[in-house]
PDB file of N, CA and C in Angstrom:
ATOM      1  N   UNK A   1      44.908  70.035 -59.751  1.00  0.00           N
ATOM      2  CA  UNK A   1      43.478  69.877 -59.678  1.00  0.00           C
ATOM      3  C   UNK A   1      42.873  70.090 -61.043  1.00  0.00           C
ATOM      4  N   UNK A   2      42.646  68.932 -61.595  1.00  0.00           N
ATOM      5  CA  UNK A   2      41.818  69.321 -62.671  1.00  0.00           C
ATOM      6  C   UNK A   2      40.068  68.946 -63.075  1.00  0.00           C
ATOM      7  N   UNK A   3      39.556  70.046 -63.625  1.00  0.00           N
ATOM      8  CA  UNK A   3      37.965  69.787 -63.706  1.00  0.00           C
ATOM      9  C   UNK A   3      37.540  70.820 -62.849  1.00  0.00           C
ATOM     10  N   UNK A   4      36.221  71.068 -62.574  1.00  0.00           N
ATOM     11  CA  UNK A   4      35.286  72.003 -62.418  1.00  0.00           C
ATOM     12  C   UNK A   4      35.674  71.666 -60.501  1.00  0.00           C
ATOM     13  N   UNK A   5      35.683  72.801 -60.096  1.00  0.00           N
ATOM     14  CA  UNK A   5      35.287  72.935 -58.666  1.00  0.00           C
ATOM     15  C   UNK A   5      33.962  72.405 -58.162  1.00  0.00           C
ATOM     16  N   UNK A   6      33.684  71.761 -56.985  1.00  0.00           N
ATOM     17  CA  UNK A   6      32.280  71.349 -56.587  1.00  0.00           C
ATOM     18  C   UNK A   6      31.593  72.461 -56.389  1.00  0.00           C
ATOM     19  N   UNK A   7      31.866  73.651 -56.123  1.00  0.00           N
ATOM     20  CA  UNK A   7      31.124  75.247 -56.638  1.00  0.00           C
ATOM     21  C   UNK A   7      30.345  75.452 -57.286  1.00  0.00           C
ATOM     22  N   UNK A   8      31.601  74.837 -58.969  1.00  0.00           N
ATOM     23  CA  UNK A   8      30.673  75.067 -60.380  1.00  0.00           C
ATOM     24  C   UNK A   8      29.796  74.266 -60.458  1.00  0.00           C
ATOM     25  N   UNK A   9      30.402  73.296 -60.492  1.00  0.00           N
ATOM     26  CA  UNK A   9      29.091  71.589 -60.579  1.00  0.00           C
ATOM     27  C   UNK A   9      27.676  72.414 -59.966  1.00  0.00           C
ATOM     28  N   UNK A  10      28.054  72.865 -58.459  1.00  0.00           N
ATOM     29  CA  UNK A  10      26.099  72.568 -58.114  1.00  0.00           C
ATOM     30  C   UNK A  10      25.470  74.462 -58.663  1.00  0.00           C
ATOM     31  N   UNK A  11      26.141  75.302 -59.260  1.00  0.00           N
ATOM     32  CA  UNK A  11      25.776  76.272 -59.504  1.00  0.00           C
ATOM     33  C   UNK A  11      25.509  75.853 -61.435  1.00  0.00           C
ATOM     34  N   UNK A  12      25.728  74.388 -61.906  1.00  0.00           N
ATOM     35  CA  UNK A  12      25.350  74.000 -63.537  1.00  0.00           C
ATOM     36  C   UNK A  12      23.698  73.379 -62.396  1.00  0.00           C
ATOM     37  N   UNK A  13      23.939  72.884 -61.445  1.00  0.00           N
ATOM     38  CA  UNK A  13      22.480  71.838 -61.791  1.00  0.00           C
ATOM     39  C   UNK A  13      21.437  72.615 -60.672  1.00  0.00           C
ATOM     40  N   UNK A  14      21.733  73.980 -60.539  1.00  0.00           N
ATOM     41  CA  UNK A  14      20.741  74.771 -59.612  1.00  0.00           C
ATOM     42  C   UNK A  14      19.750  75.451 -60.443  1.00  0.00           C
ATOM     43  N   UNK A  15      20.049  75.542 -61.845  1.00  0.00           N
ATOM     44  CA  UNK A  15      18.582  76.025 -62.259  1.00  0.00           C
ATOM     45  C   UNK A  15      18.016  74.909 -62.685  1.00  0.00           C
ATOM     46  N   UNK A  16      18.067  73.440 -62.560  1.00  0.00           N
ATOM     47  CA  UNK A  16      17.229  72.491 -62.648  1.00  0.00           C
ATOM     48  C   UNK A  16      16.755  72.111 -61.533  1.00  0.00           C
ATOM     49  N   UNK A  17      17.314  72.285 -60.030  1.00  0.00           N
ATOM     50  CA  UNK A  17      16.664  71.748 -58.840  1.00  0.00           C
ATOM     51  C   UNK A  17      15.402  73.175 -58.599  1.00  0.00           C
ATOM     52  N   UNK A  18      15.746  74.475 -58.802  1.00  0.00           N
ATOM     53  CA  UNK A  18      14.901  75.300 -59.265  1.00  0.00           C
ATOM     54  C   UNK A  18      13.906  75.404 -59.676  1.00  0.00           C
ATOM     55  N   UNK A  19      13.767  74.649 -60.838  1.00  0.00           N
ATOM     56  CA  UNK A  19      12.247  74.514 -61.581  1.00  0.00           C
ATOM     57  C   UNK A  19      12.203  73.603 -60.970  1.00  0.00           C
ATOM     58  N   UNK A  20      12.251  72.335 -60.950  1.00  0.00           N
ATOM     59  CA  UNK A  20      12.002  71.149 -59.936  1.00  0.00           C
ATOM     60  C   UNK A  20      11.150  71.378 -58.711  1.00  0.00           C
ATOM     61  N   UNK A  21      11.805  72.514 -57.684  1.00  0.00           N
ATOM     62  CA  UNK A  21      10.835  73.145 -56.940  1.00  0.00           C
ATOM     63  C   UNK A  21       9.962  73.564 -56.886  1.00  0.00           C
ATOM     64  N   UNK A  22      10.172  74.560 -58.092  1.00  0.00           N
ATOM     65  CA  UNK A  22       9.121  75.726 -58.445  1.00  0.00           C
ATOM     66  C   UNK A  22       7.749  74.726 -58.845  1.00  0.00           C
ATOM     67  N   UNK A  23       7.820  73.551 -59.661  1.00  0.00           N
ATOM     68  CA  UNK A  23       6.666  72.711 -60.508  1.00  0.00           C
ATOM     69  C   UNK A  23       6.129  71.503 -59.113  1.00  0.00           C
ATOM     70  N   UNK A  24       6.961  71.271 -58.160  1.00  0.00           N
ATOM     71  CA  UNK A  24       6.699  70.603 -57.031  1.00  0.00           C
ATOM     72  C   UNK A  24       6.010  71.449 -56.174  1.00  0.00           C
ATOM     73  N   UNK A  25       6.153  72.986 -55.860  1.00  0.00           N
ATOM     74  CA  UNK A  25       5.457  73.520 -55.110  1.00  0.00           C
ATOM     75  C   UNK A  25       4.002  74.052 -56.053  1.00  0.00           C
ATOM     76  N   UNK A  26       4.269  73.860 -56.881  1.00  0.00           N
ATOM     77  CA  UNK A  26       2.605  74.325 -57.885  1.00  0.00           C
ATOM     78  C   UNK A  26       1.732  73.430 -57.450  1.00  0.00           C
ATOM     79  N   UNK A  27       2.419  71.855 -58.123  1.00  0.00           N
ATOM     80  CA  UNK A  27       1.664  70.746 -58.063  1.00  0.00           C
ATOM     81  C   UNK A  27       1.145  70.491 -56.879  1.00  0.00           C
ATOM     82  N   UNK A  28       1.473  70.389 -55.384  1.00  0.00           N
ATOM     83  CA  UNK A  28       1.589  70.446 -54.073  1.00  0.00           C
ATOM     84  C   UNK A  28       0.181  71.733 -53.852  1.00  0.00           C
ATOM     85  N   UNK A  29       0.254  72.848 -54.275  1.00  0.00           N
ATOM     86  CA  UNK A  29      -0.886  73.735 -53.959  1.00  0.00           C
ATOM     87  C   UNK A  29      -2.189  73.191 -54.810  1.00  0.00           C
ATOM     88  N   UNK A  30      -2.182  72.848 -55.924  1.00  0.00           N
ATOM     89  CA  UNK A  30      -3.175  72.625 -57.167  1.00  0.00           C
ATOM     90  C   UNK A  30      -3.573  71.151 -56.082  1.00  0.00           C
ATOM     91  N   UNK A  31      -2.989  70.296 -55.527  1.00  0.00           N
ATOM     92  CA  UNK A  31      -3.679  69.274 -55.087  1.00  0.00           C
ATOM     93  C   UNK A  31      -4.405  69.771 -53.654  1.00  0.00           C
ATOM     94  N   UNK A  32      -3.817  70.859 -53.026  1.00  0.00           N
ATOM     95  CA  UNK A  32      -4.020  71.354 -51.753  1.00  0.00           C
ATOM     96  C   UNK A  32      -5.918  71.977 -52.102  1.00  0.00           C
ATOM     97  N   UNK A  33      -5.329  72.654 -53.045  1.00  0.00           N
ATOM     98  CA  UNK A  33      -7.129  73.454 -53.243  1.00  0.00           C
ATOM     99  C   UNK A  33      -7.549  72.471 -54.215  1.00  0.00           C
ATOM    100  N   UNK A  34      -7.384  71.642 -55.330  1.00  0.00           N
ATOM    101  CA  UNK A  34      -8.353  70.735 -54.979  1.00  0.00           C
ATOM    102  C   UNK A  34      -9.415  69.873 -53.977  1.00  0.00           C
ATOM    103  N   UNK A  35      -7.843  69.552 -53.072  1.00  0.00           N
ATOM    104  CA  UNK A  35      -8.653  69.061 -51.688  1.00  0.00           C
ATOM    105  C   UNK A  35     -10.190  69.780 -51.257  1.00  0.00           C
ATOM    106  N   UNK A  36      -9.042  70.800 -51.257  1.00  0.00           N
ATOM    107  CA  UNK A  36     -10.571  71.928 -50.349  1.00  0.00           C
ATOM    108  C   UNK A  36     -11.632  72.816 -51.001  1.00  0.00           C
ATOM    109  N   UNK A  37     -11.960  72.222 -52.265  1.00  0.00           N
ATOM    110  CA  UNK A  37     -12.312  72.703 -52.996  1.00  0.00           C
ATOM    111  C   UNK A  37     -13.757  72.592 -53.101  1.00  0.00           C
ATOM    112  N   UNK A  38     -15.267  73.683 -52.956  1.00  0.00           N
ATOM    113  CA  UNK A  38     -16.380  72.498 -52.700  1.00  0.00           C
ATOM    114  C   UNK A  38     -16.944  72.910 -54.211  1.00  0.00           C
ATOM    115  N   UNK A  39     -16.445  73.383 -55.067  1.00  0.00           N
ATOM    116  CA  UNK A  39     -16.780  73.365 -56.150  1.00  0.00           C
ATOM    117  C   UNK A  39     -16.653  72.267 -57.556  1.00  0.00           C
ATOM    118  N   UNK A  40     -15.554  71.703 -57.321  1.00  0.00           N
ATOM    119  CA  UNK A  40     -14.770  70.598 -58.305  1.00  0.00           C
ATOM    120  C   UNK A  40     -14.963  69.399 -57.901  1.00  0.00           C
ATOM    121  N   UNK A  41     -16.305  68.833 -57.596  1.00  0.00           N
ATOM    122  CA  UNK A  41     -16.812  67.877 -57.152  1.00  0.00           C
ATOM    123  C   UNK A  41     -16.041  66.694 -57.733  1.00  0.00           C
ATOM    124  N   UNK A  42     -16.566  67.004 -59.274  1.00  0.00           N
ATOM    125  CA  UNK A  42     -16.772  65.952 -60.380  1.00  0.00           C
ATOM    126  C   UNK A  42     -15.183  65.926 -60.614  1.00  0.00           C
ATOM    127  N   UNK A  43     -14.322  67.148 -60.779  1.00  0.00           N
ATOM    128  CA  UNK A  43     -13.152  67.469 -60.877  1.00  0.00           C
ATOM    129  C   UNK A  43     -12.296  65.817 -60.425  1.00  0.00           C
ATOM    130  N   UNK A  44     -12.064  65.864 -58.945  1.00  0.00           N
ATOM    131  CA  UNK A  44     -11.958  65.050 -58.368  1.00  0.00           C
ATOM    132  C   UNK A  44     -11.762  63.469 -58.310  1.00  0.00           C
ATOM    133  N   UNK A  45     -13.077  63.404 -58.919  1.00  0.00           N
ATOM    134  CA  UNK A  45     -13.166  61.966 -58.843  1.00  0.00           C
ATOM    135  C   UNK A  45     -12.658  61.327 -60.148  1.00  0.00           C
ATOM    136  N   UNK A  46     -12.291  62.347 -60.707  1.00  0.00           N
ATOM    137  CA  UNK A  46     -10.952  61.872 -62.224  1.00  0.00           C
ATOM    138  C   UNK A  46      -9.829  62.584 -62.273  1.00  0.00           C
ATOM    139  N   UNK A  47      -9.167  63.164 -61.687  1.00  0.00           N
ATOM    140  CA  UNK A  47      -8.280  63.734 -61.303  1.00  0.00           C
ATOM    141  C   UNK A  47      -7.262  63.780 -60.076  1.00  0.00           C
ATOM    142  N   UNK A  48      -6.211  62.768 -59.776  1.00  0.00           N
ATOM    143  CA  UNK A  48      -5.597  62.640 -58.840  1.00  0.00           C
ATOM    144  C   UNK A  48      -4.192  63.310 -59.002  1.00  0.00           C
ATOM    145  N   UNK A  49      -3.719  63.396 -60.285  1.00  0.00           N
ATOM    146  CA  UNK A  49      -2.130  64.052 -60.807  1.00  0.00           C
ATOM    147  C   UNK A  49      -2.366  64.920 -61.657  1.00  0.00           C
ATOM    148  N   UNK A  50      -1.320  65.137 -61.426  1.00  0.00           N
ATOM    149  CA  UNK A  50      -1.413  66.663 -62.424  1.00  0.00           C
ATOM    150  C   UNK A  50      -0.662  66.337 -63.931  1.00  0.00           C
ATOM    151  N   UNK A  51      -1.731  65.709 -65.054  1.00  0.00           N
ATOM    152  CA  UNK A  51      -0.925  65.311 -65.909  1.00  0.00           C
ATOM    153  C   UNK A  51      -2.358  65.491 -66.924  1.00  0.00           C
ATOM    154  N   UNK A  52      -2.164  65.310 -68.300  1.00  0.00           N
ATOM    155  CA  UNK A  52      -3.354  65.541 -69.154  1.00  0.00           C
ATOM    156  C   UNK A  52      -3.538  63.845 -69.818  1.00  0.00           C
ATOM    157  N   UNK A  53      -4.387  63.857 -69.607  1.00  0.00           N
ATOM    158  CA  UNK A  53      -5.561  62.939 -69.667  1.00  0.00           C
ATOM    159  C   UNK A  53      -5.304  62.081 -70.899  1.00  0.00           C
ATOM    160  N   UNK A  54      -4.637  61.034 -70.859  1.00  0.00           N
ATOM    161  CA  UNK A  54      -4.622  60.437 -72.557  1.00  0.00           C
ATOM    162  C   UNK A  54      -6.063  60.188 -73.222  1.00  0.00           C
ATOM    163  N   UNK A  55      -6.818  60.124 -72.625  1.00  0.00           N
ATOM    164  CA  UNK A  55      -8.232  59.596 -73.060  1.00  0.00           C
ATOM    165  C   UNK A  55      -8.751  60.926 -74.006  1.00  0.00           C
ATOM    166  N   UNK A  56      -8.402  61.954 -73.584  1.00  0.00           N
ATOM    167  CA  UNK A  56      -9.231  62.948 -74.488  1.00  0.00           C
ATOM    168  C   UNK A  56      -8.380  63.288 -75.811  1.00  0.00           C
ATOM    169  N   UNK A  57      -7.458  62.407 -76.247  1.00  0.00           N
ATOM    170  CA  UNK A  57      -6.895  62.341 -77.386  1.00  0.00           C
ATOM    171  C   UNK A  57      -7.551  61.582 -78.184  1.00  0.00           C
ATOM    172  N   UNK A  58      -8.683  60.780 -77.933  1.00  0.00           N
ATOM    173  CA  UNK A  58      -8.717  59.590 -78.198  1.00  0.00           C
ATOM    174  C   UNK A  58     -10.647  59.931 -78.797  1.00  0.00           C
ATOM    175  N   UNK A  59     -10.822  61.036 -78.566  1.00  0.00           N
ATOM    176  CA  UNK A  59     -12.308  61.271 -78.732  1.00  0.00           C
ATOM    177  C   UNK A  59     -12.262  62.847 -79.747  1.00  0.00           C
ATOM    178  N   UNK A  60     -13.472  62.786 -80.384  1.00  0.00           N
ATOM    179  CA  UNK A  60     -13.211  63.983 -81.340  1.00  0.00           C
ATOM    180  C   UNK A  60     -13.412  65.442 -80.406  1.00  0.00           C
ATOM    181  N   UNK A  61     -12.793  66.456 -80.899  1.00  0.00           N
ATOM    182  CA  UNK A  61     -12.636  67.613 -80.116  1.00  0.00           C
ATOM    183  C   UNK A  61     -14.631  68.109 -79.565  1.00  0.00           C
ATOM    184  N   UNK A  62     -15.532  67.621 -80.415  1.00  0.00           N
ATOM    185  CA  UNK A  62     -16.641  68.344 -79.539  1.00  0.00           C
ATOM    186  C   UNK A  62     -17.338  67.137 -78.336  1.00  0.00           C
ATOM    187  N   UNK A  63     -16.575  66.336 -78.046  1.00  0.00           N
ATOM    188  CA  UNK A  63     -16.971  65.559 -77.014  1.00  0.00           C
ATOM    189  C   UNK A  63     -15.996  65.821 -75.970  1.00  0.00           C
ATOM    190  N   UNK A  64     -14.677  66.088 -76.454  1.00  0.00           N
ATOM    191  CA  UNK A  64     -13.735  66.511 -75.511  1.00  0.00           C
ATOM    192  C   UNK A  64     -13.935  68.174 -74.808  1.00  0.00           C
ATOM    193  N   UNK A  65     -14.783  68.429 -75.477  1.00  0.00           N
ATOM    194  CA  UNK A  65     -15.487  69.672 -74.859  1.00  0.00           C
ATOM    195  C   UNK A  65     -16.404  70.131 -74.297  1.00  0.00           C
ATOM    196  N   UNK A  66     -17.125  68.926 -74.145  1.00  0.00           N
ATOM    197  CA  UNK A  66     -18.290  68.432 -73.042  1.00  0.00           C
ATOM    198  C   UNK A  66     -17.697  67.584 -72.133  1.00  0.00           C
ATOM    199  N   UNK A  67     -16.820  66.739 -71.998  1.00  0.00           N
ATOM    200  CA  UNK A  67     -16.217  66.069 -71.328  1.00  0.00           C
ATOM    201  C   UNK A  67     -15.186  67.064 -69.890  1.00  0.00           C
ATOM    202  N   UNK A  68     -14.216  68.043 -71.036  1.00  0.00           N
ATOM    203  CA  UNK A  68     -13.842  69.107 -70.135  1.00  0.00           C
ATOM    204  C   UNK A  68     -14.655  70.095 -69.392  1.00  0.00           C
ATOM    205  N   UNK A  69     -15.943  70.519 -70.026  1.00  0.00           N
ATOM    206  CA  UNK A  69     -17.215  71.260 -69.275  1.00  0.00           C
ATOM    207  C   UNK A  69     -17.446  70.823 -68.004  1.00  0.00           C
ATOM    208  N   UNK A  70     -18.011  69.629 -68.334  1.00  0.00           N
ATOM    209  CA  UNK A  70     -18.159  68.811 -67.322  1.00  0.00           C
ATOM    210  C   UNK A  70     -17.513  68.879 -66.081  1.00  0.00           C
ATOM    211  N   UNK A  71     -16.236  68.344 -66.138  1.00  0.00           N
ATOM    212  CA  UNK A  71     -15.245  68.464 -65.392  1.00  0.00           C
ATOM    213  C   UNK A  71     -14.371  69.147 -64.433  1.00  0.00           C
ATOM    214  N   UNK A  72     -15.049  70.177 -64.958  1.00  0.00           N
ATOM    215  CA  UNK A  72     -14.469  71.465 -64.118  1.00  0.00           C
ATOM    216  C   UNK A  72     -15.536  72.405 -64.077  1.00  0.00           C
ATOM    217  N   UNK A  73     -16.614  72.063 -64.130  1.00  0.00           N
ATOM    218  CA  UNK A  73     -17.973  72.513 -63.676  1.00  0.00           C
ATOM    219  C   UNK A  73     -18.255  74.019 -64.602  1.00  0.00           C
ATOM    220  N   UNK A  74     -17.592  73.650 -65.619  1.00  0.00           N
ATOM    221  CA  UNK A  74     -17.694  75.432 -66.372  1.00  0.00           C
ATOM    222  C   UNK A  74     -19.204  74.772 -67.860  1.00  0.00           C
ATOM    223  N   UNK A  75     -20.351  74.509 -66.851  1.00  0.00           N
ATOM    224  CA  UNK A  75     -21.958  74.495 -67.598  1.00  0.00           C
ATOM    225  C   UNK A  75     -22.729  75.109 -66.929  1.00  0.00           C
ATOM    226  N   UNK A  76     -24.047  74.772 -67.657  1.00  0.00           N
ATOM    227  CA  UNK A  76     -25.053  75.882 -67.248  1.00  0.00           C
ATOM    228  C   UNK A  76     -26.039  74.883 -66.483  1.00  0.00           C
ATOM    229  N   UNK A  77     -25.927  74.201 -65.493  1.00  0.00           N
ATOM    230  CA  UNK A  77     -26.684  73.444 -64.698  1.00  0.00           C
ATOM    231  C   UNK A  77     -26.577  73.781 -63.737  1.00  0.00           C
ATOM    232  N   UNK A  78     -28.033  73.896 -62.943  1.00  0.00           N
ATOM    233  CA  UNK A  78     -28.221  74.629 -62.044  1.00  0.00           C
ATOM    234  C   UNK A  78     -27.279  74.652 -60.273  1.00  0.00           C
ATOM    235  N   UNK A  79     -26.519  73.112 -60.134  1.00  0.00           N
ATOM    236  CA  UNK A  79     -25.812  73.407 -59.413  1.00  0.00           C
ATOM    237  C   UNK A  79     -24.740  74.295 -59.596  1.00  0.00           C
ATOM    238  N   UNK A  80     -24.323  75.005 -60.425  1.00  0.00           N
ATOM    239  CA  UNK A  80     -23.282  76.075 -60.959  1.00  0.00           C
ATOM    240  C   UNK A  80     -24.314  77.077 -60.688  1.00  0.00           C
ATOM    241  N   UNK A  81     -25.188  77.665 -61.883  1.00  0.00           N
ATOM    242  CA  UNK A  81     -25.848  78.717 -62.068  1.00  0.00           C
ATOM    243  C   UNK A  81     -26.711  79.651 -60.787  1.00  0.00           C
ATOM    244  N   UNK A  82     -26.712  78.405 -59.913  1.00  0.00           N
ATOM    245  CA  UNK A  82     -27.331  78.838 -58.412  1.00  0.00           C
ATOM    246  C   UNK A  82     -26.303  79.657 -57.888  1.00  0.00           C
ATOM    247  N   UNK A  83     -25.028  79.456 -57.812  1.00  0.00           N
ATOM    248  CA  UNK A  83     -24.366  80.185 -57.334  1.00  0.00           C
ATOM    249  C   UNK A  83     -23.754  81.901 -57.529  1.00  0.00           C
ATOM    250  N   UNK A  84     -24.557  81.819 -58.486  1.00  0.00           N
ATOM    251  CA  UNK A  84     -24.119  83.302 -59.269  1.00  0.00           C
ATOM    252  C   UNK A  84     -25.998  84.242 -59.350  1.00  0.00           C
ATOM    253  N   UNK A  85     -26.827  83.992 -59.113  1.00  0.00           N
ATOM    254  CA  UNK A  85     -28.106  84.574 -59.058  1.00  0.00           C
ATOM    255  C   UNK A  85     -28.219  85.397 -58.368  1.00  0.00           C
ATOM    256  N   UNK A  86     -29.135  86.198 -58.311  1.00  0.00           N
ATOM    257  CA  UNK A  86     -29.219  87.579 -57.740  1.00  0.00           C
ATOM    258  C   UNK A  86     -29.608  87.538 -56.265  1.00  0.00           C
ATOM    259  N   UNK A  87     -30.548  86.334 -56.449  1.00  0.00           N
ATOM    260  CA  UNK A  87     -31.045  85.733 -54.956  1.00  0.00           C
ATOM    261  C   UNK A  87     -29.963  84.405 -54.840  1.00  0.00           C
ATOM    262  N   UNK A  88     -28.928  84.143 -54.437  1.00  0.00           N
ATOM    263  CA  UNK A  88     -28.267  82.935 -54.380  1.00  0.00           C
ATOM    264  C   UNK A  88     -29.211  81.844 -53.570  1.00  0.00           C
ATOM    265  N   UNK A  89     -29.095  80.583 -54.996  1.00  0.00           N
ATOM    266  CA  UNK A  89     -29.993  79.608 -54.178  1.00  0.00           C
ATOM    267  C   UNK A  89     -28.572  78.584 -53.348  1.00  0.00           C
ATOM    268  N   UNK A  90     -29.190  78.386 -52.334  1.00  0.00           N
ATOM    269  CA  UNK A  90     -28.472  76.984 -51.412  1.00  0.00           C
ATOM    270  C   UNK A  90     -28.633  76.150 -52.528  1.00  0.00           C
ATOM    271  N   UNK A  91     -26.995  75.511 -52.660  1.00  0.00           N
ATOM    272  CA  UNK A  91     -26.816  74.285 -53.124  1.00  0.00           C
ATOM    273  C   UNK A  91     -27.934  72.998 -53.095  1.00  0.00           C
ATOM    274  N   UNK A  92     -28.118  72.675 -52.023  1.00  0.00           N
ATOM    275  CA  UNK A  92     -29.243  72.164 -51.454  1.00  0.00           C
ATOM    276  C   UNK A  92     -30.568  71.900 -52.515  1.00  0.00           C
ATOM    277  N   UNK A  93     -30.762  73.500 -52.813  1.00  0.00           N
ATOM    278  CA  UNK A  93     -32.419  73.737 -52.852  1.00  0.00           C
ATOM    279  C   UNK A  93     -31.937  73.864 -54.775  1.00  0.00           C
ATOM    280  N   UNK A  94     -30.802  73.439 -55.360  1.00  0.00           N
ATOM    281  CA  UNK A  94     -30.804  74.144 -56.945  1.00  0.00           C
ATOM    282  C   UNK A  94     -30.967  72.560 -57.576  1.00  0.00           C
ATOM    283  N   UNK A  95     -32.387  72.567 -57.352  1.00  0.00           N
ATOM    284  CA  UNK A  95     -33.626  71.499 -58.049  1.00  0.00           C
ATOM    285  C   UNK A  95     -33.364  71.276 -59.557  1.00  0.00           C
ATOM    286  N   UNK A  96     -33.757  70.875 -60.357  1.00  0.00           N
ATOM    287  CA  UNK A  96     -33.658  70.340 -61.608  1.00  0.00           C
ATOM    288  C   UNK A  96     -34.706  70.610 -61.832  1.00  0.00           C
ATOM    289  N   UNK A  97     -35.429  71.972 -63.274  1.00  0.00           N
ATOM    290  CA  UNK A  97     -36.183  72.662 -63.647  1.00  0.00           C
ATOM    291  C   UNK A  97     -36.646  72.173 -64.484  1.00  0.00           C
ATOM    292  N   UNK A  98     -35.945  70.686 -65.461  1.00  0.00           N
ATOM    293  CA  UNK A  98     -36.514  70.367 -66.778  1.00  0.00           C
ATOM    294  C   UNK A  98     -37.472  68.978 -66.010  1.00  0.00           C
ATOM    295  N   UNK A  99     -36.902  67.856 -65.165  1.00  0.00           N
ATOM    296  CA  UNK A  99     -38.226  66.570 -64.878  1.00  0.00           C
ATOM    297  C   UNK A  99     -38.865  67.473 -64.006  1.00  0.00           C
ATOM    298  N   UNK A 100     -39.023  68.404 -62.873  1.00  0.00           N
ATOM    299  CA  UNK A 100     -39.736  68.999 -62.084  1.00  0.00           C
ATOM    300  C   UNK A 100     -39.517  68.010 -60.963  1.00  0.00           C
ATOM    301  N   UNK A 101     -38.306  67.779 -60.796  1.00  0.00           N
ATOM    302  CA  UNK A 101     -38.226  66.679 -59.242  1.00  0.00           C
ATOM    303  C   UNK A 101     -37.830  67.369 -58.563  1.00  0.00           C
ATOM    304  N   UNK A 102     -37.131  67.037 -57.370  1.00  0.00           N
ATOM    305  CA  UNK A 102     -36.670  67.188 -56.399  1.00  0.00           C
ATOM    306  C   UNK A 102     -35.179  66.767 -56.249  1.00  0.00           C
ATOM    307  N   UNK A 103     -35.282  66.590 -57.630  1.00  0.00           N
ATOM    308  CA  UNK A 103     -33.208  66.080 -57.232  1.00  0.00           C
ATOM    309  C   UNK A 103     -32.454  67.269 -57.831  1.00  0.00           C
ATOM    310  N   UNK A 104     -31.167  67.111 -57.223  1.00  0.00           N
ATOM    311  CA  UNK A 104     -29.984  68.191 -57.335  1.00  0.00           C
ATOM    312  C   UNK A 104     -30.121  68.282 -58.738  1.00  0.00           C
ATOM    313  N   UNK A 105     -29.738  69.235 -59.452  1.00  0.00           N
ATOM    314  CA  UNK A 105     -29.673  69.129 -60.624  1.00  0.00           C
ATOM    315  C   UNK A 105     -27.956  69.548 -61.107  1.00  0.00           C
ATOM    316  N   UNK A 106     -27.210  68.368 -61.286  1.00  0.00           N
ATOM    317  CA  UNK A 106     -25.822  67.951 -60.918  1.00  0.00           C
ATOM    318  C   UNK A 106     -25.590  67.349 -62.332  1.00  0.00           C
ATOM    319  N   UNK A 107     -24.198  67.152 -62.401  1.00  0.00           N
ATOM    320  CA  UNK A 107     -23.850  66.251 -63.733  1.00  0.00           C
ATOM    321  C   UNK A 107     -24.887  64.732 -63.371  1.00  0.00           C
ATOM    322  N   UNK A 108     -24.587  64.607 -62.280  1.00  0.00           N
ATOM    323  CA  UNK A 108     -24.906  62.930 -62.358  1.00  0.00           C
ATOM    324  C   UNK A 108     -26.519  62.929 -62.835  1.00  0.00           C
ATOM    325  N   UNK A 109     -27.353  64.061 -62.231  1.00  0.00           N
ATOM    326  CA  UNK A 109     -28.922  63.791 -62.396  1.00  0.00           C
ATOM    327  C   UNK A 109     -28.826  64.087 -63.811  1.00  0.00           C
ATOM    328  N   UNK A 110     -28.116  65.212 -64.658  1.00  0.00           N
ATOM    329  CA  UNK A 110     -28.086  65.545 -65.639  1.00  0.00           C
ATOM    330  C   UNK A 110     -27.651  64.120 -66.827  1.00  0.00           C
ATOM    331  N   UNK A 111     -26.435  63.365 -66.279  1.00  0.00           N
ATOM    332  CA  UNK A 111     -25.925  62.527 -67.052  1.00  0.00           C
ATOM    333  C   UNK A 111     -26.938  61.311 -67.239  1.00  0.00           C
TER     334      UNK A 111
END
């Protein structure tokens, strides 16, 4: 008998099915709470894989930093900022303070 026992063989390629798992069960949760996520609105609707974005290579770093703001809702617009106030406002009711309307004040009313 010569060569490696079928033993050795799958005890060389078990710390690669390993991480394999380990990065399949990440990816698998990160899409799970995305799903259910009611914060990462905007997140969402550009984000289906878990991979980095060729496009923000492609723009200078202080647009790629409004772009990522954006994106993961880490600004100071009032649909965020409502949620952290002393009186928490309903999503609903966190108006847009600069036209004085009545609309959400969201990336999109913002954009």
């Amino acid at each position: 008998m010569c060569g490696t026992t079928p033993q050795v063989s799958i005890l060389k390629h078990l710390p690669v099915a390993y991480k394999n798992a380990i990065i399949n069960g990440f990816k698998n949760s990160w899409l799970l709470s995305l799903a259910t996520s009611t914060v990462l609105c905007t997140y969402r609707l550009f984000k289906n894989d878990f991979n980095f974005p060729t496009y923000l290579d492609c723009v200078p770093r202080k647009i790629r930093v409004a772009f990522t703001k954006l994106r993961l809702s880490s600004h100071q617009l009032r649909v965020e900022t409502g949620r952290y106030t002393s009186n928490r406002t309903l999503r609903d009711e966190r108006y847009c303070l600069i036209c004085n309307s009545i609309d959400l004040e969201d990336d999109y009313h913002f954009l």
